[in-house]
PDB file of N, CA and C in Angstrom:
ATOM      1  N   UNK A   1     -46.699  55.919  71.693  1.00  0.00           N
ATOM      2  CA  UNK A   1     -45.726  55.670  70.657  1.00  0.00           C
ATOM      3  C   UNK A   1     -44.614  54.810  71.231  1.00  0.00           C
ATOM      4  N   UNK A   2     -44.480  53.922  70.386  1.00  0.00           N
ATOM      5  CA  UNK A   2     -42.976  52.980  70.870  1.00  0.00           C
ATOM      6  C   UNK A   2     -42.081  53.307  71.136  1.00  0.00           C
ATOM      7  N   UNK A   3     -41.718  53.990  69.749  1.00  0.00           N
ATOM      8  CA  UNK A   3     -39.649  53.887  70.060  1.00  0.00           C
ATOM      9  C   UNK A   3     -39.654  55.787  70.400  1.00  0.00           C
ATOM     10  N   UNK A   4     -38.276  55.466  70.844  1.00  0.00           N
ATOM     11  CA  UNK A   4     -38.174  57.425  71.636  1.00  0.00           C
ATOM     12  C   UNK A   4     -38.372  58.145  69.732  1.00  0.00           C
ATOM     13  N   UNK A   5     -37.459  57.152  68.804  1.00  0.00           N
ATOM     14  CA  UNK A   5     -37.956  58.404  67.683  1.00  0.00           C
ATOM     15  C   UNK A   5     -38.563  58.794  67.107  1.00  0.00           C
ATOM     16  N   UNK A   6     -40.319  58.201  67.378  1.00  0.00           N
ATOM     17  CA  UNK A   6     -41.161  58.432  66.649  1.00  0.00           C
ATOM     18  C   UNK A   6     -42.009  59.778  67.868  1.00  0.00           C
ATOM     19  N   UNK A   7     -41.564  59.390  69.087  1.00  0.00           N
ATOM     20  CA  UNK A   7     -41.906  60.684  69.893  1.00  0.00           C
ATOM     21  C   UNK A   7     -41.396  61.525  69.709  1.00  0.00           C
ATOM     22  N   UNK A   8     -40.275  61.621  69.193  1.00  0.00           N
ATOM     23  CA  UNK A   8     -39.259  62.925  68.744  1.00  0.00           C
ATOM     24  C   UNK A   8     -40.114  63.133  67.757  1.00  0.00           C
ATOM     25  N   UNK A   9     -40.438  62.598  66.651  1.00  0.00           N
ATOM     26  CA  UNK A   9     -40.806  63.310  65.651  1.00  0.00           C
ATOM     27  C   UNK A   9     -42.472  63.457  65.642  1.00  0.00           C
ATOM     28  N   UNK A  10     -43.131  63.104  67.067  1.00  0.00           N
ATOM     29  CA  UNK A  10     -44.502  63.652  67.261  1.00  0.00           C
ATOM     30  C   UNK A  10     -44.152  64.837  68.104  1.00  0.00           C
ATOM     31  N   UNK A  11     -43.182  65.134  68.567  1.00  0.00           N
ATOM     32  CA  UNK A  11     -43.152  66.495  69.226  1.00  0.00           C
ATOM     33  C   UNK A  11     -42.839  67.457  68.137  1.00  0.00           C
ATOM     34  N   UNK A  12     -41.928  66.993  67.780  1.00  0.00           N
ATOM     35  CA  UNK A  12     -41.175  68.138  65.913  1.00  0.00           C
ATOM     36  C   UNK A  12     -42.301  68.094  64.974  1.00  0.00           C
ATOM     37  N   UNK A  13     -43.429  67.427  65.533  1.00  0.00           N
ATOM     38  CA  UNK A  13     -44.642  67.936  63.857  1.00  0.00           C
ATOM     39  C   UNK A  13     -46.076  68.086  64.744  1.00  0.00           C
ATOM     40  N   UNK A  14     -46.116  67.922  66.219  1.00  0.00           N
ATOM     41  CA  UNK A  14     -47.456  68.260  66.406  1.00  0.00           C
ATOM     42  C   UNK A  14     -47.323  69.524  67.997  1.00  0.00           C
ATOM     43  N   UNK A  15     -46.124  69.383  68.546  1.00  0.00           N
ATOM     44  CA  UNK A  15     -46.102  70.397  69.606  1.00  0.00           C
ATOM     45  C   UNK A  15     -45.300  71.789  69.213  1.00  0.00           C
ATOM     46  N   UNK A  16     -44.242  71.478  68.264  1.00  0.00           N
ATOM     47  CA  UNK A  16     -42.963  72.648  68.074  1.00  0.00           C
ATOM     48  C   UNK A  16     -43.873  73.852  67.522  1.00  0.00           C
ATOM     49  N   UNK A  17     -44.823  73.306  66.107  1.00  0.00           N
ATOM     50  CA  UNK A  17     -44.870  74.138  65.394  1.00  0.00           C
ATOM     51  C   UNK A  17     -45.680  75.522  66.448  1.00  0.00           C
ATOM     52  N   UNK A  18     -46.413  75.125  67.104  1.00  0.00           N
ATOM     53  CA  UNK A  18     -47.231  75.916  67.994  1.00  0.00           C
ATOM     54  C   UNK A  18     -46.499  76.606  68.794  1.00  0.00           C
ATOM     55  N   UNK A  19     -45.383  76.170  69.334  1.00  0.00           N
ATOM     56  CA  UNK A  19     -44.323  76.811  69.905  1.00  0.00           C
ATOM     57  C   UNK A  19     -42.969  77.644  69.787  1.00  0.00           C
ATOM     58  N   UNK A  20     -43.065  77.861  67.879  1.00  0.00           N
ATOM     59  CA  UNK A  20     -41.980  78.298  66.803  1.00  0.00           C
ATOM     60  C   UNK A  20     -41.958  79.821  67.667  1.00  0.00           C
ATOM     61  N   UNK A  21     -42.603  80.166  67.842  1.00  0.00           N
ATOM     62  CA  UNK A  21     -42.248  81.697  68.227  1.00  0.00           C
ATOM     63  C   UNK A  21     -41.825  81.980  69.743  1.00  0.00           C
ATOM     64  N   UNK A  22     -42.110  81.375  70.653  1.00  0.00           N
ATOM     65  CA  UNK A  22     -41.651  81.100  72.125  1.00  0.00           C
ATOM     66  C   UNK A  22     -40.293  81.037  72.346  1.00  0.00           C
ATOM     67  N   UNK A  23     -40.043  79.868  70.801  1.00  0.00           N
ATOM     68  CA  UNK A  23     -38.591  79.319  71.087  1.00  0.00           C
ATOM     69  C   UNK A  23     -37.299  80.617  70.138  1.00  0.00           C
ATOM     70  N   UNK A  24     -38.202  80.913  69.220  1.00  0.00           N
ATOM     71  CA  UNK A  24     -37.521  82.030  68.511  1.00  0.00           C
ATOM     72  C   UNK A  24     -37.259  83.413  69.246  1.00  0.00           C
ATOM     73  N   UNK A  25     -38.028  83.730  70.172  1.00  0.00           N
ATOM     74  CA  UNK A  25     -38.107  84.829  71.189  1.00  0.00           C
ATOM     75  C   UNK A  25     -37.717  84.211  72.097  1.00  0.00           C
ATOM     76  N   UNK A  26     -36.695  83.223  72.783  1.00  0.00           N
ATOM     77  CA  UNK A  26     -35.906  82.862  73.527  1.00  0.00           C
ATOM     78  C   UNK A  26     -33.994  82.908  72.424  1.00  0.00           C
ATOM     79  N   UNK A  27     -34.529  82.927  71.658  1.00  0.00           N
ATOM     80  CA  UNK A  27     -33.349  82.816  70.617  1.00  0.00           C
ATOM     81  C   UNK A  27     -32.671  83.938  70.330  1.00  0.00           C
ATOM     82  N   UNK A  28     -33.812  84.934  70.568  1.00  0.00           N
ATOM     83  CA  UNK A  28     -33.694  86.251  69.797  1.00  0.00           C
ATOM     84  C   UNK A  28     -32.882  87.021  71.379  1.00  0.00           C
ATOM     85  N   UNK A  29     -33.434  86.841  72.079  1.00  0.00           N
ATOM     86  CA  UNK A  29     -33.046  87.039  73.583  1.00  0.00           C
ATOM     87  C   UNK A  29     -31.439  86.290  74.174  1.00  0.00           C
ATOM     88  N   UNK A  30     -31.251  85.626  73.693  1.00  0.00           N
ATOM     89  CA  UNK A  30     -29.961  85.070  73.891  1.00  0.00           C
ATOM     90  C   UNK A  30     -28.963  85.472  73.155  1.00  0.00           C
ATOM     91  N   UNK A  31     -29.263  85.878  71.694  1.00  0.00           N
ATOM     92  CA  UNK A  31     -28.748  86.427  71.082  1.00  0.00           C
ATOM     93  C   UNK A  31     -27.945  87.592  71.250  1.00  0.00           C
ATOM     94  N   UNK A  32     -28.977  88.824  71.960  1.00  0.00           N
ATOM     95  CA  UNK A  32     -29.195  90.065  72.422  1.00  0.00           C
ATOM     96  C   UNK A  32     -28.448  90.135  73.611  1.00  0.00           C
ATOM     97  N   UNK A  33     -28.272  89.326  74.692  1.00  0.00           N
ATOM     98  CA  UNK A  33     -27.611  89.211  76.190  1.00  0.00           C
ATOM     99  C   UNK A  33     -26.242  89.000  75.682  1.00  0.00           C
ATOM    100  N   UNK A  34     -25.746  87.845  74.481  1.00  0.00           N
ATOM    101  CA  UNK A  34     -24.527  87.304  73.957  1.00  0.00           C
ATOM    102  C   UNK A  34     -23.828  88.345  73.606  1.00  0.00           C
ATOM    103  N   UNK A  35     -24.563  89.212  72.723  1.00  0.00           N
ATOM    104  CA  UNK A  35     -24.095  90.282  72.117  1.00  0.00           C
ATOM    105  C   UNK A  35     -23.756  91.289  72.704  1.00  0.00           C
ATOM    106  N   UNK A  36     -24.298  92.133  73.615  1.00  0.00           N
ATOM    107  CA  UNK A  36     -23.844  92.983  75.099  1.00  0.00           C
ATOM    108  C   UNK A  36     -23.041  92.483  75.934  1.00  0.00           C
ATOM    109  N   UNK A  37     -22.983  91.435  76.008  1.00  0.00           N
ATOM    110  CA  UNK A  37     -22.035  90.840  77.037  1.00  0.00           C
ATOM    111  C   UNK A  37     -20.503  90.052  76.314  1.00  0.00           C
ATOM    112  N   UNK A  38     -20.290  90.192  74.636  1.00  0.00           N
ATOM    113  CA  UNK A  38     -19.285  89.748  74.038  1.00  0.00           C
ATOM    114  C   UNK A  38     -18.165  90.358  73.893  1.00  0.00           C
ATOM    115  N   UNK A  39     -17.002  89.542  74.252  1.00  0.00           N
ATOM    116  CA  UNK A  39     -15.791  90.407  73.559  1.00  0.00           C
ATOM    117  C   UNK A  39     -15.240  90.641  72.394  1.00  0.00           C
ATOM    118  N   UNK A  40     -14.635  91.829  71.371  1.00  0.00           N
ATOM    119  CA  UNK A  40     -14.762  92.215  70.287  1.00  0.00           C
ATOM    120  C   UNK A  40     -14.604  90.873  69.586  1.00  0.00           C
ATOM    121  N   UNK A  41     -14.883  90.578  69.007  1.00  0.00           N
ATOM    122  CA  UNK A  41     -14.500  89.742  67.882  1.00  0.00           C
ATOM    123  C   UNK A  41     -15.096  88.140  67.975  1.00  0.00           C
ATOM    124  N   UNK A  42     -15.834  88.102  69.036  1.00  0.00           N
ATOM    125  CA  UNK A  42     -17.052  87.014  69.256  1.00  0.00           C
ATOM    126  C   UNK A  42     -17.811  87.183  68.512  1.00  0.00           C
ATOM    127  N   UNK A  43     -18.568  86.276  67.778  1.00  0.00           N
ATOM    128  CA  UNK A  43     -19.805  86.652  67.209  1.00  0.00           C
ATOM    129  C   UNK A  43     -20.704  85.121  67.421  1.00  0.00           C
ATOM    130  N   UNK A  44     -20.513  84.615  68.538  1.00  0.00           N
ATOM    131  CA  UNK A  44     -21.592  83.553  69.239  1.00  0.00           C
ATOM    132  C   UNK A  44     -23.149  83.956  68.975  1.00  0.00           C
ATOM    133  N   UNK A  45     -22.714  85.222  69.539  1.00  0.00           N
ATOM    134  CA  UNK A  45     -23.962  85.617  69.744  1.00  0.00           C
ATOM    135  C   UNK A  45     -25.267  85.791  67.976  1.00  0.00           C
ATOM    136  N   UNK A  46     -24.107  85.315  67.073  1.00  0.00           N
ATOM    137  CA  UNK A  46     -24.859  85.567  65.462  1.00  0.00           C
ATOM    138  C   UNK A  46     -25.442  84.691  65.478  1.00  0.00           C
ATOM    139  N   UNK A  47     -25.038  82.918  66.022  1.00  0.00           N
ATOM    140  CA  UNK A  47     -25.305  81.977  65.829  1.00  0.00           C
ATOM    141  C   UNK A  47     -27.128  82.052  66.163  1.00  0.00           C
ATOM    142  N   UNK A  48     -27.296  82.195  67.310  1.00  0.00           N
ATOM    143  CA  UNK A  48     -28.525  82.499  67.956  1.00  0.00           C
ATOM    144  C   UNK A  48     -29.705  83.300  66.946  1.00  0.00           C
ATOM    145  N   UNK A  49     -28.805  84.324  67.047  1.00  0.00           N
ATOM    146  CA  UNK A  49     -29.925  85.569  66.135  1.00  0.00           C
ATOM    147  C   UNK A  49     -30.011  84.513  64.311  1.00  0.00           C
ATOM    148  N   UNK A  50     -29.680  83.972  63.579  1.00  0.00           N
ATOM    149  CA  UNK A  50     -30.232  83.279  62.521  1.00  0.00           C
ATOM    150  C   UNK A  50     -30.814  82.033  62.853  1.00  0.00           C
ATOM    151  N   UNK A  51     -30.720  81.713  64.086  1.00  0.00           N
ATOM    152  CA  UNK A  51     -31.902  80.480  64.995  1.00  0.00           C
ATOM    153  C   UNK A  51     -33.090  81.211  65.140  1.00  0.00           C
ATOM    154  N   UNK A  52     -32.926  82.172  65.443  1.00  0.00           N
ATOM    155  CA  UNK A  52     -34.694  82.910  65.995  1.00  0.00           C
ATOM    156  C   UNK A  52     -34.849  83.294  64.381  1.00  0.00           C
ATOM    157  N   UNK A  53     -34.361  83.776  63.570  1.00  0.00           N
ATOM    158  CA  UNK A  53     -34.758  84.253  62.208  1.00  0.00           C
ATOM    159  C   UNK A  53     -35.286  82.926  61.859  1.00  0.00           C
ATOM    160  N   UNK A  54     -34.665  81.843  61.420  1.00  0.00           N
ATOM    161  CA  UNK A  54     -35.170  80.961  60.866  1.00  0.00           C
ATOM    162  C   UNK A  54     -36.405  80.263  61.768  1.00  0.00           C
ATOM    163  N   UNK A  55     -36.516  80.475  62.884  1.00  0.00           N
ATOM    164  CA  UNK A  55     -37.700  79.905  64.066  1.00  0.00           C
ATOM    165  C   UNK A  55     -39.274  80.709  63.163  1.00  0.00           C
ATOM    166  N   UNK A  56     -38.722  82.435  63.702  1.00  0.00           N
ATOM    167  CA  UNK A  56     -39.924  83.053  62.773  1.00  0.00           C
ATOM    168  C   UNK A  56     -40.164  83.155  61.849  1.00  0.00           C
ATOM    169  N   UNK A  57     -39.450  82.693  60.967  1.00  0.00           N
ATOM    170  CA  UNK A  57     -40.255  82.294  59.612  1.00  0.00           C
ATOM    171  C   UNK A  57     -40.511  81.118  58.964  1.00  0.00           C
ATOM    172  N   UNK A  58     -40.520  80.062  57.934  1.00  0.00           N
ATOM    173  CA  UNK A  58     -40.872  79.576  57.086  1.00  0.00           C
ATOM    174  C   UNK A  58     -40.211  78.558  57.009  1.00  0.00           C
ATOM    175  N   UNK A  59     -39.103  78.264  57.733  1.00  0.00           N
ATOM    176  CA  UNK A  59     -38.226  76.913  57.346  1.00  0.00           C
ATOM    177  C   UNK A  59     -38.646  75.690  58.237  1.00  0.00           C
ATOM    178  N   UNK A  60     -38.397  74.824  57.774  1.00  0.00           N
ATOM    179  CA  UNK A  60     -39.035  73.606  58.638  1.00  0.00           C
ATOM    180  C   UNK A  60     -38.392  73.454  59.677  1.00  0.00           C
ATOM    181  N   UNK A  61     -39.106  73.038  60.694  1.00  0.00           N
ATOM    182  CA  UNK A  61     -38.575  72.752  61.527  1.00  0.00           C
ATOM    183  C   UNK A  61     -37.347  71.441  61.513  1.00  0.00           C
ATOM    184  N   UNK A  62     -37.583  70.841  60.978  1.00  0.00           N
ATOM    185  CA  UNK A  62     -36.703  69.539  60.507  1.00  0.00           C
ATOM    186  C   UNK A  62     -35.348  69.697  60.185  1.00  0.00           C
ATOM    187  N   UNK A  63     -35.200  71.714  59.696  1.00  0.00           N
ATOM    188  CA  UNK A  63     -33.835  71.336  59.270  1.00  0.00           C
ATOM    189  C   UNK A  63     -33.289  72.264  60.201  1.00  0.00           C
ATOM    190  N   UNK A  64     -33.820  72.308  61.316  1.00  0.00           N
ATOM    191  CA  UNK A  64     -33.213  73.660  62.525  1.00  0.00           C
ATOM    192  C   UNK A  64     -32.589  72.667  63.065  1.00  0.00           C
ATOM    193  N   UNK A  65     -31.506  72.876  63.415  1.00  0.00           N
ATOM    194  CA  UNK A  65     -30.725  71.337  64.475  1.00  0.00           C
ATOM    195  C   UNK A  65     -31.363  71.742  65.734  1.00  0.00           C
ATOM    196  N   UNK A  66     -31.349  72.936  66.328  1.00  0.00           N
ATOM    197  CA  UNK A  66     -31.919  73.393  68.100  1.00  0.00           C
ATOM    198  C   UNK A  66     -32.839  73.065  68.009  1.00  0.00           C
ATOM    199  N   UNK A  67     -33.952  72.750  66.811  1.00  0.00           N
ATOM    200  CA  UNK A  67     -35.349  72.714  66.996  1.00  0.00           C
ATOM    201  C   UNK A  67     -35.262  71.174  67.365  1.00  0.00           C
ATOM    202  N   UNK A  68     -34.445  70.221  66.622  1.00  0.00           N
ATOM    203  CA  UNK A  68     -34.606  68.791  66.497  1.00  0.00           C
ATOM    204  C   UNK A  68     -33.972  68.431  68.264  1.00  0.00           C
ATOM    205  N   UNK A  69     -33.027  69.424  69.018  1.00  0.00           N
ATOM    206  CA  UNK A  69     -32.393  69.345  69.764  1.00  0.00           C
ATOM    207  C   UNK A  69     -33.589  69.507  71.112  1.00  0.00           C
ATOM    208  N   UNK A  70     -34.428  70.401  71.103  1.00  0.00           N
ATOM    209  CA  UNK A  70     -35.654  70.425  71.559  1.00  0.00           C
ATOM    210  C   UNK A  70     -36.499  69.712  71.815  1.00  0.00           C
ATOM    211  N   UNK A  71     -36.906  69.728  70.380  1.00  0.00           N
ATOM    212  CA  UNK A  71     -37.914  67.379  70.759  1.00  0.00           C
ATOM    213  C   UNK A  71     -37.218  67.031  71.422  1.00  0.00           C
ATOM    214  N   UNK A  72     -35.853  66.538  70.951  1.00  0.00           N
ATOM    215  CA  UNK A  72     -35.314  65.370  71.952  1.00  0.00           C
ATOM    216  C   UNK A  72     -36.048  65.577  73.918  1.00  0.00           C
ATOM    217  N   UNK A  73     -35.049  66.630  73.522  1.00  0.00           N
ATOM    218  CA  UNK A  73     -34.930  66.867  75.346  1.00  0.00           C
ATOM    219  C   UNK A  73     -36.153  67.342  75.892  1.00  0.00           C
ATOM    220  N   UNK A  74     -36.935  67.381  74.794  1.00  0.00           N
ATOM    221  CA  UNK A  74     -38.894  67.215  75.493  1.00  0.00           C
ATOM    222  C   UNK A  74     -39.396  66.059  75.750  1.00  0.00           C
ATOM    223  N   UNK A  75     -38.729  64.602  74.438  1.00  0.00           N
ATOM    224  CA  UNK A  75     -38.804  63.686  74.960  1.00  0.00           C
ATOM    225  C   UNK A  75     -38.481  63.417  76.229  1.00  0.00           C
ATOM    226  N   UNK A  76     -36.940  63.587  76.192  1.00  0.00           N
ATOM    227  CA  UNK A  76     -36.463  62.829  77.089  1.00  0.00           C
ATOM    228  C   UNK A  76     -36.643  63.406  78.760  1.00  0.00           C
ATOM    229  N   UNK A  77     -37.268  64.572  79.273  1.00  0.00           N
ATOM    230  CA  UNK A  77     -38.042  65.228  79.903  1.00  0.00           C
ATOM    231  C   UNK A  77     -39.436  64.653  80.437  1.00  0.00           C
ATOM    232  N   UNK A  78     -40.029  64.160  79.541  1.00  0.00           N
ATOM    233  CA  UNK A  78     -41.642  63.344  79.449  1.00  0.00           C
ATOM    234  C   UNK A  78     -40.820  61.806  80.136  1.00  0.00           C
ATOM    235  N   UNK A  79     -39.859  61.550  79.687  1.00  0.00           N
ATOM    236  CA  UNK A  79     -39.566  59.912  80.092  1.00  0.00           C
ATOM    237  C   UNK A  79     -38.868  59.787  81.191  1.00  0.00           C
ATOM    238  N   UNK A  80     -38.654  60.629  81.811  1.00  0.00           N
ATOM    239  CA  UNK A  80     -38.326  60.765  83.180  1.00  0.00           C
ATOM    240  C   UNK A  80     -39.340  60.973  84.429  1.00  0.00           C
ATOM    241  N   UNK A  81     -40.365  61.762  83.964  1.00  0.00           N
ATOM    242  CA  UNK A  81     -41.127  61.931  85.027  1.00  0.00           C
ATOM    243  C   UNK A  81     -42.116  60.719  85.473  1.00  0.00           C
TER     244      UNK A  81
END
């Protein structure tokens, strides 16, 4: 593929989807560490936990920003080595 954004968007429609739950159970886990480890009135740690909700279920990947944030830096990972 030519340009970096058509590799972005062959990773966001032919590698992510296979990987929706890996990345959601890294989400869900960050969430969980954020949350034990927050001081009262943080809630960082929410941000995470409706990233892994929306990972395991049904929403496209297209409109997750971490997911689109992912391709990238899978691209840009592949174009380094």
């Amino acid at each position: 593929m030519r340009t970096r954004k058509r590799r972005i968007e062959a990773v966001s429609t032919q590698l992510l989807p296979a990987r929706r739950t890996f990345w959601a159970e890294r989400c869900a886990w960050m969430a969980a560490t954020l949350k034990e480890a927050s001081d009262e009135g943080d809630h960082t740690w929410s941000e995470f936990a409706l990233v892994a909700r929306d990972l395991f279920g049904e929403r496209p990947l297209e409109t997750i920003p971490l997911a689109t944030r992912i391709a990238a830096a899978t691209v840009g990972a592949f174009e380094e080595r």
